[in-house]
N, C-alpha and C. Protein backbone atom coordinates (compact mmCIF):
# COMPACT_ATOMS: atom_id res chain seq x y z
N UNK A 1 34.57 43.30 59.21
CA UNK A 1 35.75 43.94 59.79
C UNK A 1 35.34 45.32 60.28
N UNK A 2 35.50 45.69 61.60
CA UNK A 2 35.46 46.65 62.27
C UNK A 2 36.75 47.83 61.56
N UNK A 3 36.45 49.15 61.91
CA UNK A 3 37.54 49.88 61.55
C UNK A 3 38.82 49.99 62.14
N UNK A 4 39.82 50.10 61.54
CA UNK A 4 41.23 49.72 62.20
C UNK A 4 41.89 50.54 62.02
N UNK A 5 42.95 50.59 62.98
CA UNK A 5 43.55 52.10 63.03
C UNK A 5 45.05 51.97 62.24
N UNK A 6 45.60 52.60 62.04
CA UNK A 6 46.94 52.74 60.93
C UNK A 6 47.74 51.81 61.03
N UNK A 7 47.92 51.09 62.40
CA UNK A 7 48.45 49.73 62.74
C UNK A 7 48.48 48.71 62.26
N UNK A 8 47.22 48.47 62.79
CA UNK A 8 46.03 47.25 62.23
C UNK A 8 45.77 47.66 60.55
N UNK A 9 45.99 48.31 59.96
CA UNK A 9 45.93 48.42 58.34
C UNK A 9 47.06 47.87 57.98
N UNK A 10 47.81 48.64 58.11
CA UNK A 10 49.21 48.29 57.52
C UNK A 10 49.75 46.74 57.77
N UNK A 11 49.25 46.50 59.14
CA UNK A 11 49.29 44.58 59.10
C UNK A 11 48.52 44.02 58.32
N UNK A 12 47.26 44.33 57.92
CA UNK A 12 46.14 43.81 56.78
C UNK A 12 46.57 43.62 55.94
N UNK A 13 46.91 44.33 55.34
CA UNK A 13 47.44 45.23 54.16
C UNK A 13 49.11 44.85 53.68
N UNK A 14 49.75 45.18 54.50
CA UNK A 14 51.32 44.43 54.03
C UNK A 14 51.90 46.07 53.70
N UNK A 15 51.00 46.78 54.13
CA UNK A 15 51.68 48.14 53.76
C UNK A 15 52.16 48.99 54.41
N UNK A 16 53.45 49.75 55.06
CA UNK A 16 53.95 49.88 56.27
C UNK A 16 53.05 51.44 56.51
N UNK A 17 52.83 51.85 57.52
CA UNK A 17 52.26 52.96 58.07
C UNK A 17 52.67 54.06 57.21
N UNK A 18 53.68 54.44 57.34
CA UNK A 18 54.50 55.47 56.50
C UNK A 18 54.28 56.00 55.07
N UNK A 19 53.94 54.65 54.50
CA UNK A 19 53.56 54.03 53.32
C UNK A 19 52.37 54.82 52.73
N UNK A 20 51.17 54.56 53.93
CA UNK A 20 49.73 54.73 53.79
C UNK A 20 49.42 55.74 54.00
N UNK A 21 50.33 56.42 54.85
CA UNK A 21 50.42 58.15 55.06
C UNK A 21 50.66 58.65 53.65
N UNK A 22 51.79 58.09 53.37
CA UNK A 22 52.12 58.79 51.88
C UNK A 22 51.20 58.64 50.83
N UNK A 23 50.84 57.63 50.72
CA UNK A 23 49.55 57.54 49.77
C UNK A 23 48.12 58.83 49.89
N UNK A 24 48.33 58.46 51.14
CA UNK A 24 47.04 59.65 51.81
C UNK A 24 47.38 60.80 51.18
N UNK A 25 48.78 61.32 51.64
CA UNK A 25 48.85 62.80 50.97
C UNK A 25 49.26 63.02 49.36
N UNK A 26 49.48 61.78 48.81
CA UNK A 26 49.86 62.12 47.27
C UNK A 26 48.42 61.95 46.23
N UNK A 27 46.84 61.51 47.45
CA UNK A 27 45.87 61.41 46.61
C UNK A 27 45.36 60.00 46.06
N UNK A 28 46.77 59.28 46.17
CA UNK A 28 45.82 57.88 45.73
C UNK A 28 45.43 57.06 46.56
N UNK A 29 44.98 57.25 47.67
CA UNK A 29 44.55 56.67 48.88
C UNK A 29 43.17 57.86 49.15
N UNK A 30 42.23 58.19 49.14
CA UNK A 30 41.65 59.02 49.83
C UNK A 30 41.62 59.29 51.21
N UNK A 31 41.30 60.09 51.07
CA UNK A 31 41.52 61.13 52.83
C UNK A 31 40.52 59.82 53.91
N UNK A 32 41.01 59.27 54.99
CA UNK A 32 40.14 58.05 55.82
C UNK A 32 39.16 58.76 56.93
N UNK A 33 38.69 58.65 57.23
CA UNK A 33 37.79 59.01 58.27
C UNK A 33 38.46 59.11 60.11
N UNK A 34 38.38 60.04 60.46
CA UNK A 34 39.37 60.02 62.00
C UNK A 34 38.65 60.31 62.69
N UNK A 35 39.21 59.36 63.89
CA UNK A 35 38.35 59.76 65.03
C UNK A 35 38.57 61.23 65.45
N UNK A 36 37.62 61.55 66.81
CA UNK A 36 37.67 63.16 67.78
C UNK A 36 38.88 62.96 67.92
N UNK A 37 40.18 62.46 68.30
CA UNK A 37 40.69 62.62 68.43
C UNK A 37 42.18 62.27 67.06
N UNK A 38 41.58 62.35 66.50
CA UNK A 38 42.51 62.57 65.43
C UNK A 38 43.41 61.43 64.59
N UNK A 39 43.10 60.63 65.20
CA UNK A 39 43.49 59.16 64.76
C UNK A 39 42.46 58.60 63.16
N UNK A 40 43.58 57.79 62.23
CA UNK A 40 42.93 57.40 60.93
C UNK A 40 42.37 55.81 61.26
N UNK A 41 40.78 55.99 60.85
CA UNK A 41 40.20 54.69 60.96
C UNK A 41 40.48 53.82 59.75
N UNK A 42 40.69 52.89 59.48
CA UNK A 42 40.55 52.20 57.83
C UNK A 42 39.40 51.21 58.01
N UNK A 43 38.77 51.47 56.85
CA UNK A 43 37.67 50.27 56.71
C UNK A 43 38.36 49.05 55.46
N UNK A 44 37.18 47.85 55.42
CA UNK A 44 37.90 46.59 54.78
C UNK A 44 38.10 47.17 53.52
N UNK A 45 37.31 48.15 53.06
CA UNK A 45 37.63 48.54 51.56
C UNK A 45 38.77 49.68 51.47
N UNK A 46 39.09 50.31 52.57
CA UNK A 46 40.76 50.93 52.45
C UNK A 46 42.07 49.91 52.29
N UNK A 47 41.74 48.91 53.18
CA UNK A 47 42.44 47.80 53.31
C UNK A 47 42.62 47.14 52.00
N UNK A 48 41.11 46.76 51.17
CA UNK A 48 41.48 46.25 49.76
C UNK A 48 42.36 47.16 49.29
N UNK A 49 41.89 48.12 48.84
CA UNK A 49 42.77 49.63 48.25
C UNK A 49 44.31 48.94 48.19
N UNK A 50 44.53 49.06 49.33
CA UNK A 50 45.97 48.72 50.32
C UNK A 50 46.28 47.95 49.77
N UNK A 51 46.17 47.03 49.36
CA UNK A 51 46.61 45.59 49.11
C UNK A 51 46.21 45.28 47.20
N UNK A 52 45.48 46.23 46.91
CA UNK A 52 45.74 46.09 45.30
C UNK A 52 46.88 47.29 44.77
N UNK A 53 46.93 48.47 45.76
CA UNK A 53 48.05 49.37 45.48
C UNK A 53 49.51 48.69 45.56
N UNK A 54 49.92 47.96 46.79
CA UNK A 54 50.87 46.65 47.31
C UNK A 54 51.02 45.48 46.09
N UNK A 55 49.99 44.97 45.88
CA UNK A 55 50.20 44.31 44.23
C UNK A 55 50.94 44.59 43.12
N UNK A 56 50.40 45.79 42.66
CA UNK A 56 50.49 46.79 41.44
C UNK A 56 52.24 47.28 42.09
N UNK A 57 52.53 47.60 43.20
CA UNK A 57 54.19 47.98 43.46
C UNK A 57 54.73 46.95 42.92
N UNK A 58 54.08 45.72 43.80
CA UNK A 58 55.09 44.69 43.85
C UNK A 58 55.02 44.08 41.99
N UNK A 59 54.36 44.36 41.15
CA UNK A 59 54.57 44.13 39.57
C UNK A 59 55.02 45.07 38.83
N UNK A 60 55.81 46.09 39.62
CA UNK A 60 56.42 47.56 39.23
C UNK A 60 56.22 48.48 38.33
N UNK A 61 54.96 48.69 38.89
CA UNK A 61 53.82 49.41 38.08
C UNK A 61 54.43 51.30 38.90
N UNK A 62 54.94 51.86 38.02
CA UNK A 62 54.84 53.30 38.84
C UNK A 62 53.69 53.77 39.91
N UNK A 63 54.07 55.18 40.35
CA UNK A 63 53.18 55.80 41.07
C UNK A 63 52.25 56.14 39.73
N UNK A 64 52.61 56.77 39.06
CA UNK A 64 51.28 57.27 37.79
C UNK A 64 50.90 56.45 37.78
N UNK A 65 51.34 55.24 37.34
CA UNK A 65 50.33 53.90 36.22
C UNK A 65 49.45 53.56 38.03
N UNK A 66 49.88 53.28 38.75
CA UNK A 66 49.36 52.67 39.79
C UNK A 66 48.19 54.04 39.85
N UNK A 67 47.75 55.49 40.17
CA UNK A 67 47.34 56.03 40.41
C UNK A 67 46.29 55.63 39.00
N UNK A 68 46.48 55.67 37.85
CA UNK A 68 45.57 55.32 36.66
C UNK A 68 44.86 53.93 37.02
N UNK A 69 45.78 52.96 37.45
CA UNK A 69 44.75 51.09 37.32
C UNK A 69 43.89 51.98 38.57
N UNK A 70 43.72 52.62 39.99
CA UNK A 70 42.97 52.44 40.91
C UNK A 70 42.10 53.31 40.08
N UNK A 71 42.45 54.09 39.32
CA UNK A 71 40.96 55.00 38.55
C UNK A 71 39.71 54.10 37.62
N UNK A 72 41.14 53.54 36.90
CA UNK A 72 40.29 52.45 36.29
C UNK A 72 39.60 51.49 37.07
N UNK A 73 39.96 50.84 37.78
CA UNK A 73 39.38 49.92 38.76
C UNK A 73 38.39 50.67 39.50
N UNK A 74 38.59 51.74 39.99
CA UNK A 74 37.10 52.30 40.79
C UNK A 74 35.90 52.76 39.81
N UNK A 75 36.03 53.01 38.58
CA UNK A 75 35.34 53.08 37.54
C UNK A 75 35.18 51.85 37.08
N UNK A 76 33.52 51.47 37.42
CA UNK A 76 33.33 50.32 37.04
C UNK A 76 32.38 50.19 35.55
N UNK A 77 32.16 51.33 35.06
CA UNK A 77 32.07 51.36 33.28
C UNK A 77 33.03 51.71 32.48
N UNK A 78 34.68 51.54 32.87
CA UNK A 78 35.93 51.85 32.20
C UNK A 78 35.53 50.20 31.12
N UNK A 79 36.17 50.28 29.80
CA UNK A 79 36.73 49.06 29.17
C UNK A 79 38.07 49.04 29.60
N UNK A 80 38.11 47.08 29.87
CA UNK A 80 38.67 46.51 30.23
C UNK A 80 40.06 46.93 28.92
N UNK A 81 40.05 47.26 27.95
CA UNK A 81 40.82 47.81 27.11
C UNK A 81 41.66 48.75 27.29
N UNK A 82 41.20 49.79 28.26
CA UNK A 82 42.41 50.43 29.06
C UNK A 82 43.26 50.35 29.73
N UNK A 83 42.76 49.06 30.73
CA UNK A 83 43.34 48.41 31.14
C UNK A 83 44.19 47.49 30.92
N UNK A 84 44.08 46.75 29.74
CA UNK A 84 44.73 46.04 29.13
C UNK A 84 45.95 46.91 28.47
N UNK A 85 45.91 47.88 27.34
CA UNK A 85 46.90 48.76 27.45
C UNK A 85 48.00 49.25 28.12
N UNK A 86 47.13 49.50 29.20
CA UNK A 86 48.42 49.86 30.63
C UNK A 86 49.14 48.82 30.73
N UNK A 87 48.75 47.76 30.94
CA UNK A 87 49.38 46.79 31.35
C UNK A 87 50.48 46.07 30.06
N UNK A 88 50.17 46.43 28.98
CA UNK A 88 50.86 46.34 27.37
C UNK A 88 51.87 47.51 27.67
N UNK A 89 51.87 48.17 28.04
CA UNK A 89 52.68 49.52 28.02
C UNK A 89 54.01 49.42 29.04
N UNK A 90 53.48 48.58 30.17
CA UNK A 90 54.08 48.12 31.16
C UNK A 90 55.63 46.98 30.72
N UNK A 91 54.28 46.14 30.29
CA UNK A 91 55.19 45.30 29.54
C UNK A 91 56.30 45.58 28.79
N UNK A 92 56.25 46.20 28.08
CA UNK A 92 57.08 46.93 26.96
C UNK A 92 58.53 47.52 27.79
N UNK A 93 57.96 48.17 29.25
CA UNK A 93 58.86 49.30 29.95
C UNK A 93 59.71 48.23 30.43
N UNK A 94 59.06 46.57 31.26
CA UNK A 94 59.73 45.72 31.55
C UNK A 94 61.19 45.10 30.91
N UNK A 95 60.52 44.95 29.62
CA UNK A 95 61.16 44.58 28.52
C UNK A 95 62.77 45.38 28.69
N UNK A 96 62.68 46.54 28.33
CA UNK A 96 63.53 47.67 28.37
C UNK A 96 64.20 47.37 29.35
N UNK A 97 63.72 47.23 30.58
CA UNK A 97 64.88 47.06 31.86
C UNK A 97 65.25 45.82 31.57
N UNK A 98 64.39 44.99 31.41
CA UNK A 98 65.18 43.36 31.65
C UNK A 98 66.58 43.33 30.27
N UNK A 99 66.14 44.24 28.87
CA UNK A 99 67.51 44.15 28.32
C UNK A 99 68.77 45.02 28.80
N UNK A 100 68.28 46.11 29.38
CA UNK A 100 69.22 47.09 30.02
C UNK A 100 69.94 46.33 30.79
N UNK A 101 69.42 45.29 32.29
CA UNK A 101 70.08 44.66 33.46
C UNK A 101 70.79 43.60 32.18
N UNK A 102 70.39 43.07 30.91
CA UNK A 102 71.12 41.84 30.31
C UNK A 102 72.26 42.75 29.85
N UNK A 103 72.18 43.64 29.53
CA UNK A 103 73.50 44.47 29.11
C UNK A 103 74.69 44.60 30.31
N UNK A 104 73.90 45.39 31.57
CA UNK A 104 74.64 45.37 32.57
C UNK A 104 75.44 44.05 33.27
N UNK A 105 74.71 42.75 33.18
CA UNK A 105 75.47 41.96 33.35
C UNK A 105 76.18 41.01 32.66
N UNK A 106 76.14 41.54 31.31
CA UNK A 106 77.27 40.84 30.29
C UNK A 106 78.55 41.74 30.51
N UNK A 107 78.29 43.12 30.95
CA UNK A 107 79.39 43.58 30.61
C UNK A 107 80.63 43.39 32.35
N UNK A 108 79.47 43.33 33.61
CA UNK A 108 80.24 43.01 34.76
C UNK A 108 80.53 41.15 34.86
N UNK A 109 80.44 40.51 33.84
CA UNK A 109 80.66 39.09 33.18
C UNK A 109 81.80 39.08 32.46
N UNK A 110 81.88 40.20 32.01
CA UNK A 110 83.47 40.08 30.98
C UNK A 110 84.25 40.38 31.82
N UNK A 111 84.13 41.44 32.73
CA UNK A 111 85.13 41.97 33.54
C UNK A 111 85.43 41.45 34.22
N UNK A 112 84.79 40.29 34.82
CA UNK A 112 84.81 39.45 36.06
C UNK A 112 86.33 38.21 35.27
N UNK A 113 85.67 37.64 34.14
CA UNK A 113 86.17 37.11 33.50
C UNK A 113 87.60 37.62 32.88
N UNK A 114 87.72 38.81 32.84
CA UNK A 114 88.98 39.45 32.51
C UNK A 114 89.95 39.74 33.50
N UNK A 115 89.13 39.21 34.79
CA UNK A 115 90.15 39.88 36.25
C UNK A 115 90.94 38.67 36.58
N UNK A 116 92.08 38.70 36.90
CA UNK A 116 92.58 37.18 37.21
C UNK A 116 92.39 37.09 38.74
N UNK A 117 91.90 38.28 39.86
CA UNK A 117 91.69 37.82 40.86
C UNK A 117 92.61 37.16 42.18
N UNK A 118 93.61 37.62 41.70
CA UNK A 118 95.36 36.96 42.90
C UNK A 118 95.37 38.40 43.09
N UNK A 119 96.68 37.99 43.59
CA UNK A 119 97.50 39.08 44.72
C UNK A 119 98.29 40.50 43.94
N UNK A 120 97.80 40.68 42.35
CA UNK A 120 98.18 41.49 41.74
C UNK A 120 97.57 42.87 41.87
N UNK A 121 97.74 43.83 41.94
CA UNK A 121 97.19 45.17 41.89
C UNK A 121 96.16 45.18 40.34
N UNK A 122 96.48 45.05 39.53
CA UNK A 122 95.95 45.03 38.27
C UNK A 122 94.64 44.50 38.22
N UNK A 123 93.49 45.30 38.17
CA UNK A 123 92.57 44.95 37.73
C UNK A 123 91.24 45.54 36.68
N UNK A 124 91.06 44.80 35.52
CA UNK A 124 90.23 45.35 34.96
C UNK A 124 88.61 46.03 35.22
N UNK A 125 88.23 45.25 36.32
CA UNK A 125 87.11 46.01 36.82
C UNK A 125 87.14 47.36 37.45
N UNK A 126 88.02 47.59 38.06
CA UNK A 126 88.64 49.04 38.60
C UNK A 126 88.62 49.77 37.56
N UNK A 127 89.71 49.51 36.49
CA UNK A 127 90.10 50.06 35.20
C UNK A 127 88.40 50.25 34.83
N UNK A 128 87.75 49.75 34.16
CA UNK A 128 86.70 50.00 33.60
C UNK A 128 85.99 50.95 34.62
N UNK A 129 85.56 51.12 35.50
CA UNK A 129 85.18 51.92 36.54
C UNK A 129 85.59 53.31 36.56
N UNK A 130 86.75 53.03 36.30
CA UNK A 130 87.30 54.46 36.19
C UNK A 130 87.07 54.84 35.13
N UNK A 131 86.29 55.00 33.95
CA UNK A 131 86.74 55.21 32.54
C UNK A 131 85.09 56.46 32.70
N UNK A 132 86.24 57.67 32.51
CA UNK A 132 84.47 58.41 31.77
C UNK A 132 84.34 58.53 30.84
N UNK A 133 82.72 58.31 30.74
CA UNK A 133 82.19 58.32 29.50
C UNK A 133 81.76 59.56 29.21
N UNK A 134 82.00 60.47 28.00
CA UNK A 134 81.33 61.62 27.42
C UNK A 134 80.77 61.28 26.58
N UNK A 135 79.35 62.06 26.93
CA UNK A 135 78.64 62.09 25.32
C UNK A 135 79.03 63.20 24.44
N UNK A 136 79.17 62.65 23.01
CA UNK A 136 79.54 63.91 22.80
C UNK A 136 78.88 63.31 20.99
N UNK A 137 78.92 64.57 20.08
CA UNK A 137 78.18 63.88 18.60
C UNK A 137 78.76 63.30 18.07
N UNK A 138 78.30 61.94 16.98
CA UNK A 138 79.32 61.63 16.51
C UNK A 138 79.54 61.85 14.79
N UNK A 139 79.86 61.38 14.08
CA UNK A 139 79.84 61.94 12.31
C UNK A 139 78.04 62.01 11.88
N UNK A 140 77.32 61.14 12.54
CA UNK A 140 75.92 61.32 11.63
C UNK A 140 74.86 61.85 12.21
N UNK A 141 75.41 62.82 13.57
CA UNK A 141 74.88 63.79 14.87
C UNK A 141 73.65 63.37 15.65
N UNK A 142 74.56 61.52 15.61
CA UNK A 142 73.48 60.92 16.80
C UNK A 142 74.18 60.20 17.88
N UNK A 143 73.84 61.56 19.07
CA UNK A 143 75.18 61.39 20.56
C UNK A 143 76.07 59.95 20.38
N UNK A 144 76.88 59.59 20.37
CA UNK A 144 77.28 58.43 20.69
C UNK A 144 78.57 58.83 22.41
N UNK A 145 79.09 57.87 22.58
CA UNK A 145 80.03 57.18 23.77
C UNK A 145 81.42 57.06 23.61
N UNK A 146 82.07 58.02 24.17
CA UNK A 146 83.53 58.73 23.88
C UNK A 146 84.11 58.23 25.34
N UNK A 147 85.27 56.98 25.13
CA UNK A 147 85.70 56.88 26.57
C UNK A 147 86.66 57.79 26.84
N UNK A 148 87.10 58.04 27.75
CA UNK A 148 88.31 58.74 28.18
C UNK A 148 89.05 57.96 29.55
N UNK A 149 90.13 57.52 29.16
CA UNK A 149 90.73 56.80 30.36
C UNK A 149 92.43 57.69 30.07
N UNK A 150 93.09 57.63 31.56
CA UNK A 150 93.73 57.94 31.91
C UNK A 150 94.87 59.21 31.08
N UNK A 151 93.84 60.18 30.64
CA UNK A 151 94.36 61.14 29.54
C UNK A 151 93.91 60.76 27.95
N UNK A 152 93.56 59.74 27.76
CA UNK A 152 93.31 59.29 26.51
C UNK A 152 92.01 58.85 25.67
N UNK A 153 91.77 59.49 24.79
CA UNK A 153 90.64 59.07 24.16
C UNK A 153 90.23 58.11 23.14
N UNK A 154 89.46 57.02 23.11
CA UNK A 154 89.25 55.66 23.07
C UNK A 154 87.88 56.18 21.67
N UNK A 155 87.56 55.56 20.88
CA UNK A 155 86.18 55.34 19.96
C UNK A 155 85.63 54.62 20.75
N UNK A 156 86.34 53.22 20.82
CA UNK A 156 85.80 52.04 21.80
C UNK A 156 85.86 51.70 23.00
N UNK A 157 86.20 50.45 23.24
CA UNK A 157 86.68 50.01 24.21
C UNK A 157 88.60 50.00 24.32
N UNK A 158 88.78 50.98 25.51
CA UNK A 158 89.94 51.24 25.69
C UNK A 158 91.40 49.79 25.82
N UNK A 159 90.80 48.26 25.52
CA UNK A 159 91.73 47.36 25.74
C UNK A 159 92.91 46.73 25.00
């Protein structure tokens, strides 16, 4: 592969121009080679870069962790143990969201289920929507979730 210009990368690559700029200036891309006239060449090994950085997004690996696997990966006397870690660590963060989104959609599941959905004004998903939550301490001075709906203050669930 001949060198290709920001175009032709980002089609290689799956990574939009904009993208590869940004990488360029945040460091985890190194600085590419430009022509006299000022244009960025990419070679096949920017392109890999490209496309293991594009990986690592698409398995929602942060900018840090992603900036750490290309360290590790360009260090080719790292143990594979660091790597493995990261990727344990990852896991773990996954974990966390996937119960967070199971929380989030049990609770827009009840509401759905609590709405009767006709020609009535009344609805509990609104109602819940509207409800702020304060943190505030609670008896054993570990923050808990104080609703407040329409002047009134709730322990629980206001229903």
């Amino acid at each position: 592969m001949e060198s290709l210009n920001i175009g032709d990368a980002a089609k290689a690559s799956g990574v939009t121009a904009k993208m590869i700029r940004h990488y360029e200036d945040i460091g985890l891309m190194p600085k590419v080679r430009r022509t006299m006239s000022g244009y960025r060449m990419y070679s096949a090994q920017d392109v890999h870069m490209l496309r293991f950085i594009k990986h690592s997004r698409n398995l929602g690996f942060s900018m840090k962790q992603i900036e750490a696997l290309v360290g590790l990966w360009r260090d080719t006397r790292r143990p594979s143990s660091k790597v493995k870690a990261l990727a344990i660590e990852h896991i773990a963060e996954l974990d966390q969201k996937i119960r967070e989104l199971q929380t989030m959609r049990a609770t827009l599941n009840r509401l759905v289920h609590a709405c009767h959905g006709d020609d009535r004004p009344d609805c509990p998903i609104l109602d819940e929507l509207a409800v702020d939550a304060v943190t505030t301490p609670n008896g054993d001075g570990v923050a808990g979730t104080v609703k407040k709906r329409k002047g009134k203050s709730c322990e629980h669930d206001c229903h």
